[in-house]
PDB file of N, CA and C in Angstrom:
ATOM      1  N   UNK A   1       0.847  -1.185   0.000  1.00  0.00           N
ATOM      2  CA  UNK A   1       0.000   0.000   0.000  1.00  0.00           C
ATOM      3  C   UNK A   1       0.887   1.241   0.000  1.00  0.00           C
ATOM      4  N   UNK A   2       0.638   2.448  -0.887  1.00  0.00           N
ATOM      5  CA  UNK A   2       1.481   3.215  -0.717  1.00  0.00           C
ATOM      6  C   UNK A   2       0.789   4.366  -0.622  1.00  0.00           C
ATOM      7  N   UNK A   3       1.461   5.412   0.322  1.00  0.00           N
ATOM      8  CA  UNK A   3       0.926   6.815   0.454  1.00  0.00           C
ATOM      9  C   UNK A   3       0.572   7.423  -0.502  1.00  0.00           C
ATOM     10  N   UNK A   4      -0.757   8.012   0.130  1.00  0.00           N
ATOM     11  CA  UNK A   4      -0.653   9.568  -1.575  1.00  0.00           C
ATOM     12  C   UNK A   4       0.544  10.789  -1.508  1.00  0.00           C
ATOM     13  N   UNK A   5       0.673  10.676  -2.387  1.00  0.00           N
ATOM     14  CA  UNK A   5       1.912  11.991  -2.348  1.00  0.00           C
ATOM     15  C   UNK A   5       1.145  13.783  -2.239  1.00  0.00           C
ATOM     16  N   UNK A   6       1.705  14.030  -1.159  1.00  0.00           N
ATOM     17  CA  UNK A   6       1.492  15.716  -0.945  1.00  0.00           C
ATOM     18  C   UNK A   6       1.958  16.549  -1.709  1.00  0.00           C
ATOM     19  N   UNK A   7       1.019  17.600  -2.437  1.00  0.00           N
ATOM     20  CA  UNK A   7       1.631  18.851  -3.339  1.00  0.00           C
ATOM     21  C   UNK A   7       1.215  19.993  -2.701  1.00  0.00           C
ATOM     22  N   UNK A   8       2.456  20.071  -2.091  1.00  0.00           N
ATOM     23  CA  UNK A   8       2.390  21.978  -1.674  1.00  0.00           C
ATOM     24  C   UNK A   8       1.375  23.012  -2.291  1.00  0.00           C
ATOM     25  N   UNK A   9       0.615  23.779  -1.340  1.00  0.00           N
ATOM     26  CA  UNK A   9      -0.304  24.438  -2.831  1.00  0.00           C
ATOM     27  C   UNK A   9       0.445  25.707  -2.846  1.00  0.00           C
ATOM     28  N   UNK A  10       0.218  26.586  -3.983  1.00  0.00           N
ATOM     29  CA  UNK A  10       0.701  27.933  -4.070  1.00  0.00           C
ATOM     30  C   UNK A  10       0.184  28.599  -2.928  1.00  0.00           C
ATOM     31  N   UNK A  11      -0.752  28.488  -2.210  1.00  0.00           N
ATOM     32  CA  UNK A  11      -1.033  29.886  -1.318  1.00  0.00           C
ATOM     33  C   UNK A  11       0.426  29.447  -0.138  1.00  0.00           C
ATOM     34  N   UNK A  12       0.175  28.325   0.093  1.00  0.00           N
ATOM     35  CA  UNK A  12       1.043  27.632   1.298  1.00  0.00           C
ATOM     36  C   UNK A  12       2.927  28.573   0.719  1.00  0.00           C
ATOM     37  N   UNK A  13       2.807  28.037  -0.265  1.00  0.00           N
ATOM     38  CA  UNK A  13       4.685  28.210  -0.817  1.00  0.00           C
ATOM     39  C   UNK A  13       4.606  30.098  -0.593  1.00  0.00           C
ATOM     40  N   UNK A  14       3.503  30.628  -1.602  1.00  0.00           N
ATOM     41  CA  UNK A  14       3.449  31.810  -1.559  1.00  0.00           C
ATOM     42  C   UNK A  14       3.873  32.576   0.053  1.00  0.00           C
ATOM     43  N   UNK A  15       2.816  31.726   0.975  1.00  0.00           N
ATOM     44  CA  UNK A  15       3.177  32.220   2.662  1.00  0.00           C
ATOM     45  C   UNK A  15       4.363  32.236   2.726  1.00  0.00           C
ATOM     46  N   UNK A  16       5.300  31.245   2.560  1.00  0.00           N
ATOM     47  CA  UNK A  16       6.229  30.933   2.480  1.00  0.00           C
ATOM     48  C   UNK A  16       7.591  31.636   2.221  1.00  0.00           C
ATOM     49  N   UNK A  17       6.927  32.674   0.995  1.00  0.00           N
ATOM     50  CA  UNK A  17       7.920  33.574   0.461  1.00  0.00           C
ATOM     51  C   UNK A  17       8.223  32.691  -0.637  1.00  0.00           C
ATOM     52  N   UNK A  18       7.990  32.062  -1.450  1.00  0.00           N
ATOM     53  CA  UNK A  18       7.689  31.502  -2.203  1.00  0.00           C
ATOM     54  C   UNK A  18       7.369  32.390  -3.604  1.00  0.00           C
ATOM     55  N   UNK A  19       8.060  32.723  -5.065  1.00  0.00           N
ATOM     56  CA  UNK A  19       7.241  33.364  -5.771  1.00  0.00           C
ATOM     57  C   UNK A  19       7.529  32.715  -7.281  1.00  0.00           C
ATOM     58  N   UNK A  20       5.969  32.509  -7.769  1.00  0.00           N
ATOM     59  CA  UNK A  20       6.065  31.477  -8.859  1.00  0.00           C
ATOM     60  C   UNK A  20       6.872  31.892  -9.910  1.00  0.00           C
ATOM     61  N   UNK A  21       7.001  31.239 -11.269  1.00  0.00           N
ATOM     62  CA  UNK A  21       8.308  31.457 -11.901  1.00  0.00           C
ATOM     63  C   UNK A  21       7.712  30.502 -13.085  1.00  0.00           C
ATOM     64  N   UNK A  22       7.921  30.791 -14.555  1.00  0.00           N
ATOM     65  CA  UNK A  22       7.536  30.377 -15.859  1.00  0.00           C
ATOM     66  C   UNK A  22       7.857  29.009 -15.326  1.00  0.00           C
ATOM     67  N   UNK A  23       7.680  28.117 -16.129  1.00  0.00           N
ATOM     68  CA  UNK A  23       8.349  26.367 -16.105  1.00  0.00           C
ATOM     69  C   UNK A  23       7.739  25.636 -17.134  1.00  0.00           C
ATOM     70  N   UNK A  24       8.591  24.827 -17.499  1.00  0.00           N
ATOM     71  CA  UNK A  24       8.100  24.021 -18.452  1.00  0.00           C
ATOM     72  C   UNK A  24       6.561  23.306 -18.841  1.00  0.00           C
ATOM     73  N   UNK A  25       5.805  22.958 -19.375  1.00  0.00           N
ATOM     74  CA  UNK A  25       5.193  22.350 -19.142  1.00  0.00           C
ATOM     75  C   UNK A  25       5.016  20.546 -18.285  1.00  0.00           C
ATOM     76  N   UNK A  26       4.005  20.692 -17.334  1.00  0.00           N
ATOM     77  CA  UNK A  26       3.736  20.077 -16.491  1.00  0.00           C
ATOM     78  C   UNK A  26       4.749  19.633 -15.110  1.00  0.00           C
ATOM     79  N   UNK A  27       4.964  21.350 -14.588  1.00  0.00           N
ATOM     80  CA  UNK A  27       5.732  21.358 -13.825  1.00  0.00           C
ATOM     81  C   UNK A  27       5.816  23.102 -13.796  1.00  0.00           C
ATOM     82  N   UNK A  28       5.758  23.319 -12.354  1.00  0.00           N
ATOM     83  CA  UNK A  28       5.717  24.497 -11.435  1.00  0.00           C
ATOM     84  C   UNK A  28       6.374  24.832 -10.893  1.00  0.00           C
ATOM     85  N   UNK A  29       7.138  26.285 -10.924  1.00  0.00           N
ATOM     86  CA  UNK A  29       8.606  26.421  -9.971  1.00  0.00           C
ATOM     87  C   UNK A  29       8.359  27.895  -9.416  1.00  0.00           C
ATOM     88  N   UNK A  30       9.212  27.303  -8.111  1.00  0.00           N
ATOM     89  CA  UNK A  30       8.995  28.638  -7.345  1.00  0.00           C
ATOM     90  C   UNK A  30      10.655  28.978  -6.891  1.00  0.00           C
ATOM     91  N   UNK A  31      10.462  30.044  -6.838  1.00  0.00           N
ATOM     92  CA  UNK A  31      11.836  30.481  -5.944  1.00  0.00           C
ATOM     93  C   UNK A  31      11.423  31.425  -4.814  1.00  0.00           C
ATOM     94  N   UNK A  32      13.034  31.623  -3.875  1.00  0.00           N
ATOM     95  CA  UNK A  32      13.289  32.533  -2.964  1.00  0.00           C
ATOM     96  C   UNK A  32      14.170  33.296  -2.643  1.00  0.00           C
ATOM     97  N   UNK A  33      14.979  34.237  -2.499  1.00  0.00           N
ATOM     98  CA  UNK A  33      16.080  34.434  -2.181  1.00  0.00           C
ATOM     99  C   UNK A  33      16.412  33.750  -0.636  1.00  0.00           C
ATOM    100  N   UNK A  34      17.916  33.125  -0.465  1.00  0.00           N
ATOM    101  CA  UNK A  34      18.442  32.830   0.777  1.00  0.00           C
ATOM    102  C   UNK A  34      19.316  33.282   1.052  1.00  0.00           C
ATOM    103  N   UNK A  35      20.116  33.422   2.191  1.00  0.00           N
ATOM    104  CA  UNK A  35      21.406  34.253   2.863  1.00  0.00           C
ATOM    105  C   UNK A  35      21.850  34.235   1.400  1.00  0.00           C
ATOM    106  N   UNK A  36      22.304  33.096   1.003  1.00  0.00           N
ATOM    107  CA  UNK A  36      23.145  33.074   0.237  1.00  0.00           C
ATOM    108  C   UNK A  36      23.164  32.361  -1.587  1.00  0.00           C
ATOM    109  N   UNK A  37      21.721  32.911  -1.403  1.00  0.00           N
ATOM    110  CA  UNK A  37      21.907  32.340  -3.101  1.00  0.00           C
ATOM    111  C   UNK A  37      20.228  32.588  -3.297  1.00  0.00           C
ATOM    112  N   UNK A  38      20.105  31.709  -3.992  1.00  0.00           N
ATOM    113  CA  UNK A  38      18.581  31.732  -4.401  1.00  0.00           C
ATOM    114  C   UNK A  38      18.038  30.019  -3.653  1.00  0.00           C
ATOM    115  N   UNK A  39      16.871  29.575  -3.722  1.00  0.00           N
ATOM    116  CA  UNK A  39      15.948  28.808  -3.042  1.00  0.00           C
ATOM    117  C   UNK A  39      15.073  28.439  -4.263  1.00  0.00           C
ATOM    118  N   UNK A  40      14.838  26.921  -4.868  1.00  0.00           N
ATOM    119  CA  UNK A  40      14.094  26.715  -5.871  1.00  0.00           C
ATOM    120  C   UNK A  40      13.098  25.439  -5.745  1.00  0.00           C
ATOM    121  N   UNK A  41      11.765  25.564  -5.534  1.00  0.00           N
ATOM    122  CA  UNK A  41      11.078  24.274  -5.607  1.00  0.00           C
ATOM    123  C   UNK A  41      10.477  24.346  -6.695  1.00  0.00           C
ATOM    124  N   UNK A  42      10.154  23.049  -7.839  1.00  0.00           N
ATOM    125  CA  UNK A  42       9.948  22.269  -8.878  1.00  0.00           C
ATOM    126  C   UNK A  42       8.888  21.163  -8.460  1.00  0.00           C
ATOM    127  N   UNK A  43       7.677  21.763  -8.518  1.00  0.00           N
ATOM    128  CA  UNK A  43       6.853  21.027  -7.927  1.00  0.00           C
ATOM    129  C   UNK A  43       6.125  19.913  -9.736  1.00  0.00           C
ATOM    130  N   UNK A  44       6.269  18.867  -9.614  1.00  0.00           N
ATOM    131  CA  UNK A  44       5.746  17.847 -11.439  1.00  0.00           C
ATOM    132  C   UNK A  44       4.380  17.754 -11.095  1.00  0.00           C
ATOM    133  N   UNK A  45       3.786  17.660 -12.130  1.00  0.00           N
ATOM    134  CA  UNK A  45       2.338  17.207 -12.155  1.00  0.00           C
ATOM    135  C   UNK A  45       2.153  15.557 -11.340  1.00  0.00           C
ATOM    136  N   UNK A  46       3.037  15.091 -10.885  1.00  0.00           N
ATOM    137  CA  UNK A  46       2.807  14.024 -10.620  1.00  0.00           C
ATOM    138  C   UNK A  46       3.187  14.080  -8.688  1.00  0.00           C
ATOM    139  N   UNK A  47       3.435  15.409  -8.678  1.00  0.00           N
ATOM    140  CA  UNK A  47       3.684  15.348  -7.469  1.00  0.00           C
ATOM    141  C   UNK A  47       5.222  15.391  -6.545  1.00  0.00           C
ATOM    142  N   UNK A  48       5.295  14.541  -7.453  1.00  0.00           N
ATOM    143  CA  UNK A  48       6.884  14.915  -6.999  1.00  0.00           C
ATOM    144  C   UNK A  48       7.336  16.101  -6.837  1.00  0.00           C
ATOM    145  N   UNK A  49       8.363  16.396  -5.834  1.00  0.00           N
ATOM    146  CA  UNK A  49       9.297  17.798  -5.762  1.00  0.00           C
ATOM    147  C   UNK A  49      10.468  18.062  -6.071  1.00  0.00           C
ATOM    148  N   UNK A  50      11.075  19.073  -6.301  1.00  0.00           N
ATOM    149  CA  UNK A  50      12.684  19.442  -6.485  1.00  0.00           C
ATOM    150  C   UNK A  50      12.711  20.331  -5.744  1.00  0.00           C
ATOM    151  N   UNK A  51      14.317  20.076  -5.181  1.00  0.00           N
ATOM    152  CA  UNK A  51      14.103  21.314  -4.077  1.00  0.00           C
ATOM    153  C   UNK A  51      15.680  21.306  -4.643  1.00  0.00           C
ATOM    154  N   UNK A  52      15.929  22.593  -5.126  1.00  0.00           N
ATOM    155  CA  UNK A  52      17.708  23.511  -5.612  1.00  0.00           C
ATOM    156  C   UNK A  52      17.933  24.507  -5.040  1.00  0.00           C
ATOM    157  N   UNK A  53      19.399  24.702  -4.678  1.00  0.00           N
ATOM    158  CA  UNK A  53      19.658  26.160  -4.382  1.00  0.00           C
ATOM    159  C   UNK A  53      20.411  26.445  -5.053  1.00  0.00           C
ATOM    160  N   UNK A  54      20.731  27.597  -5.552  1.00  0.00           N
ATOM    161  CA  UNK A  54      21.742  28.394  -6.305  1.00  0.00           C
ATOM    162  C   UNK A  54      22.971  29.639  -5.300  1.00  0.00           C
ATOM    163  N   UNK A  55      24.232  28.834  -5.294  1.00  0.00           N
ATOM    164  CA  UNK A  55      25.114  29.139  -4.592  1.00  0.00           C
ATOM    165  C   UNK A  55      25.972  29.976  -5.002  1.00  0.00           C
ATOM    166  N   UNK A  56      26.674  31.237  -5.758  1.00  0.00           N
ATOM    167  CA  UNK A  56      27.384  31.722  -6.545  1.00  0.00           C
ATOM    168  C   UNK A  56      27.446  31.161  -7.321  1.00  0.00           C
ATOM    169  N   UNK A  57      26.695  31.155  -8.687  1.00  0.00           N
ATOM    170  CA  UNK A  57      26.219  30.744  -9.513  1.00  0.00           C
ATOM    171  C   UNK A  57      25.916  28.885  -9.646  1.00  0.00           C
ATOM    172  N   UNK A  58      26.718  28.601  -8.466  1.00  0.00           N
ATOM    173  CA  UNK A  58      26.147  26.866  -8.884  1.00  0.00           C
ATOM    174  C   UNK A  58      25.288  26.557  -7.723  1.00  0.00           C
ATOM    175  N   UNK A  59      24.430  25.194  -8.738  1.00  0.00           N
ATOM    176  CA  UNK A  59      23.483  24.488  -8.135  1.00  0.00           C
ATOM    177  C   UNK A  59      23.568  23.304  -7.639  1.00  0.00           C
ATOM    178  N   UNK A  60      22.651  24.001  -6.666  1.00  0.00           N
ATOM    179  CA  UNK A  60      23.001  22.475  -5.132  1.00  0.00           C
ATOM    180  C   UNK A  60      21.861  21.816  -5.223  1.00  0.00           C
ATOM    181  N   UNK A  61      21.995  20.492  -5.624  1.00  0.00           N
ATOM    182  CA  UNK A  61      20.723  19.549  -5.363  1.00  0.00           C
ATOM    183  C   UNK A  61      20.628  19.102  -3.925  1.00  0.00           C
ATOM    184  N   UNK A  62      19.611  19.606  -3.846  1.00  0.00           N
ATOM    185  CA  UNK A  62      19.112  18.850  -2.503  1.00  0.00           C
ATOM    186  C   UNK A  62      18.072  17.856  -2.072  1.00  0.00           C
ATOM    187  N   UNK A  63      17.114  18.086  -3.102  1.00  0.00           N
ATOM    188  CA  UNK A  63      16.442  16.438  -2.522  1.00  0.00           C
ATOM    189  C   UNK A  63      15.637  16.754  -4.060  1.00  0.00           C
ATOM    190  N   UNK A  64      15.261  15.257  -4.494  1.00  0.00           N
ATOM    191  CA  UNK A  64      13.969  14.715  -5.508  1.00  0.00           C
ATOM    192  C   UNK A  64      13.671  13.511  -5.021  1.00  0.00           C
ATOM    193  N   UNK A  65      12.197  14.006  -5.033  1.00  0.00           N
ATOM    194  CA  UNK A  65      11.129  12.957  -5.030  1.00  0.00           C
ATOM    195  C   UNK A  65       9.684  13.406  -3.929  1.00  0.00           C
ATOM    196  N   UNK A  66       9.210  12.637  -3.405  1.00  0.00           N
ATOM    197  CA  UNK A  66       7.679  12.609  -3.041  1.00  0.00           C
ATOM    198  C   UNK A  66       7.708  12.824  -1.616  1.00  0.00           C
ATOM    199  N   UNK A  67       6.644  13.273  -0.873  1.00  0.00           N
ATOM    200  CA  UNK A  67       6.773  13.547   0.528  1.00  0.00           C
ATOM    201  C   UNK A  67       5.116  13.157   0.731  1.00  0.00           C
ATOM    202  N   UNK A  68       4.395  13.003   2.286  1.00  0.00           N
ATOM    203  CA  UNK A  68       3.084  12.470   2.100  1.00  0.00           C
ATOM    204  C   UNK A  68       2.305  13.509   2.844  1.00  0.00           C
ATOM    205  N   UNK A  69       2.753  14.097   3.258  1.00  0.00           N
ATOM    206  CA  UNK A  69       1.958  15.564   4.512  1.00  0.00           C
ATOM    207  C   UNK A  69       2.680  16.555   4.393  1.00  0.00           C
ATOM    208  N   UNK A  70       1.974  17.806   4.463  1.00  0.00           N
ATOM    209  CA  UNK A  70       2.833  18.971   4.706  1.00  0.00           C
ATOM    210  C   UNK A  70       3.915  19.163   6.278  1.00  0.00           C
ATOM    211  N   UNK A  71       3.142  18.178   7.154  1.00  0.00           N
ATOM    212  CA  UNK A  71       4.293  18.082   7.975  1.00  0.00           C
ATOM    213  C   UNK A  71       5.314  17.581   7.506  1.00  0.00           C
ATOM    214  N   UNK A  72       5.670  16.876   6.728  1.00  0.00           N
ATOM    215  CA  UNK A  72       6.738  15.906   5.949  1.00  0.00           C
ATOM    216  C   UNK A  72       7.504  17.151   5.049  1.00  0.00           C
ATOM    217  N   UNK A  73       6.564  17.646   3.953  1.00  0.00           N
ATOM    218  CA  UNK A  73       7.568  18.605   3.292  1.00  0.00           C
ATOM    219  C   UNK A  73       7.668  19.972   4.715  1.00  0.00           C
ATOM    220  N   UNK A  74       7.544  20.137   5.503  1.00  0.00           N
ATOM    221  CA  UNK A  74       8.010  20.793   6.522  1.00  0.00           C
ATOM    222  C   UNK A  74       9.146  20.479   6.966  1.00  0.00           C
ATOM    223  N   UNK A  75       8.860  19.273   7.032  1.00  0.00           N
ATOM    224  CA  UNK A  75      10.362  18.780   7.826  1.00  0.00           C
ATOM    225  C   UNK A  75      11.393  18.687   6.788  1.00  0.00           C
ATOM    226  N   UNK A  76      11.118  18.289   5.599  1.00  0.00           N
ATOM    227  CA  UNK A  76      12.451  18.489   4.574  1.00  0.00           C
ATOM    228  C   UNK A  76      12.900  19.505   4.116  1.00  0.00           C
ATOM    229  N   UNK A  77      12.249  20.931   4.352  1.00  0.00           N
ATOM    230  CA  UNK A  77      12.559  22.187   4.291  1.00  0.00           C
ATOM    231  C   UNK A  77      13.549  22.637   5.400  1.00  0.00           C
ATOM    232  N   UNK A  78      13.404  21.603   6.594  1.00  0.00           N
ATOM    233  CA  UNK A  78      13.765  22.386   7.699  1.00  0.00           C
ATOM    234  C   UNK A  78      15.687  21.671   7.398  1.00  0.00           C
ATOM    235  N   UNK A  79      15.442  20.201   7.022  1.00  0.00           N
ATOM    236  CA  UNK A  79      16.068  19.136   6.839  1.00  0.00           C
ATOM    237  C   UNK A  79      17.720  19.863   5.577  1.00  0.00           C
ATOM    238  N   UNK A  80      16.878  21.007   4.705  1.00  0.00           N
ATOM    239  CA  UNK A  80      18.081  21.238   3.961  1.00  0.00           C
ATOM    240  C   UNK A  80      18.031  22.726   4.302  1.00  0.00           C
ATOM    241  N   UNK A  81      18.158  23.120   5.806  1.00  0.00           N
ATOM    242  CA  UNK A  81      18.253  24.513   6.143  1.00  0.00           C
ATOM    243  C   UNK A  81      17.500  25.364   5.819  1.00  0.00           C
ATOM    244  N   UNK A  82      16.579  25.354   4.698  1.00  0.00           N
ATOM    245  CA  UNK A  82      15.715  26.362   4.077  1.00  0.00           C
ATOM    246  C   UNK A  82      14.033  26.889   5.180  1.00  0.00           C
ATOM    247  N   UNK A  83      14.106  28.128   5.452  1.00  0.00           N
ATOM    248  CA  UNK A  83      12.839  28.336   6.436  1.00  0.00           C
ATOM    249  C   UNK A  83      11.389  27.684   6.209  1.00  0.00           C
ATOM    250  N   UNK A  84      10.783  26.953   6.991  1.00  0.00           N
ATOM    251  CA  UNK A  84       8.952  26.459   6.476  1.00  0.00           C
ATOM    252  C   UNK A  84       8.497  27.297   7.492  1.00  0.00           C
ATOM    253  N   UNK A  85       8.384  28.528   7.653  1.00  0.00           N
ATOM    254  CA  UNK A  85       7.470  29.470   8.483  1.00  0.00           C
ATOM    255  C   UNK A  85       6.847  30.154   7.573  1.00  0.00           C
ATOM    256  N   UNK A  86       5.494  30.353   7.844  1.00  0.00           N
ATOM    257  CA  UNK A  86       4.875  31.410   6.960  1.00  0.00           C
ATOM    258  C   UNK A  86       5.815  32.821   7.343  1.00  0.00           C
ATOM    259  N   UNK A  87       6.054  33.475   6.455  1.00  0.00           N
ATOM    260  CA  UNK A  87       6.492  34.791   6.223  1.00  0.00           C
ATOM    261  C   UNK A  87       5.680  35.925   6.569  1.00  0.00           C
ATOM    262  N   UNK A  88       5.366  36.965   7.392  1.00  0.00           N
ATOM    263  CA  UNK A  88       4.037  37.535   7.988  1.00  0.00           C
ATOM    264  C   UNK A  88       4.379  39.041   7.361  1.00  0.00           C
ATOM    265  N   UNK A  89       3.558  39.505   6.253  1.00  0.00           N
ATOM    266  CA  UNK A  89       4.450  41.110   5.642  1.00  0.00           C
ATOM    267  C   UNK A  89       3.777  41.954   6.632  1.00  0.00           C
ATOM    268  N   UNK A  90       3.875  42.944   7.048  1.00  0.00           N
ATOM    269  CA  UNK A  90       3.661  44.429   7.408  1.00  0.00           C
ATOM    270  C   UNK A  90       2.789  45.096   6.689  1.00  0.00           C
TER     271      UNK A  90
END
C-alpha cells in the first residue's frame, strides 16, 4: 500500500515567500532568495518535488522525489536549512 503523495499548494509556498516562476510544461517552480543564493522548488504534475539552491552561480541539489503531509515537506525544508514558516508582511 502506498501513500498519496502531498503537493504543496501555491497559497502555502506563496506564505512561504515563495514566488512562482515560468516552467516548463507540467511542472511548477517557485523560488526565494536565501542568505546566500537563491531557493528553488519544482513542484511535477505528478507530485513529486525538487528542491535547488543556487550558490554563486552553482546548483546544489538537494532532494527529488515525493513527501506524504505537509508536515513531511516541513520537515524536509527544515532538513536542507531552508525556512517552512509562513512569512508575515507588514
Amino acid at each position: 500500500m502506498s501513500l498519496p503523495n502531498y503537493q504543496p499548494t501555491a497559497e502555502l509556498l506563496q506564505a512561504f515567500g515563495f514566488v512562482k516562476y515560468s516552467a516548463p510544461p507540467k511542472q511548477t517552480r517557485y523560488s526565494r532568495p536565501s542568505e546566500c543564493g537563491q531557493e528553488t522548488l519544482v513542484v511535477y504534475h505528478d507530485a513529486e518535488l525538487a528542491l535547488l539552491e543556487a550558490v554563486d552561480g552553482q546548483i546544489l541539489y538537494r532532494f527529488q522525489g515525493h513527501v506524504a503531509s505537509e508536515a513531511e515537506f516541513r520537515v524536509l525544508l527544515r532538513q536542507v536549512s531552508w525556512p517552512a514558516e509562513v512569512i508575515v508582511s507588514s
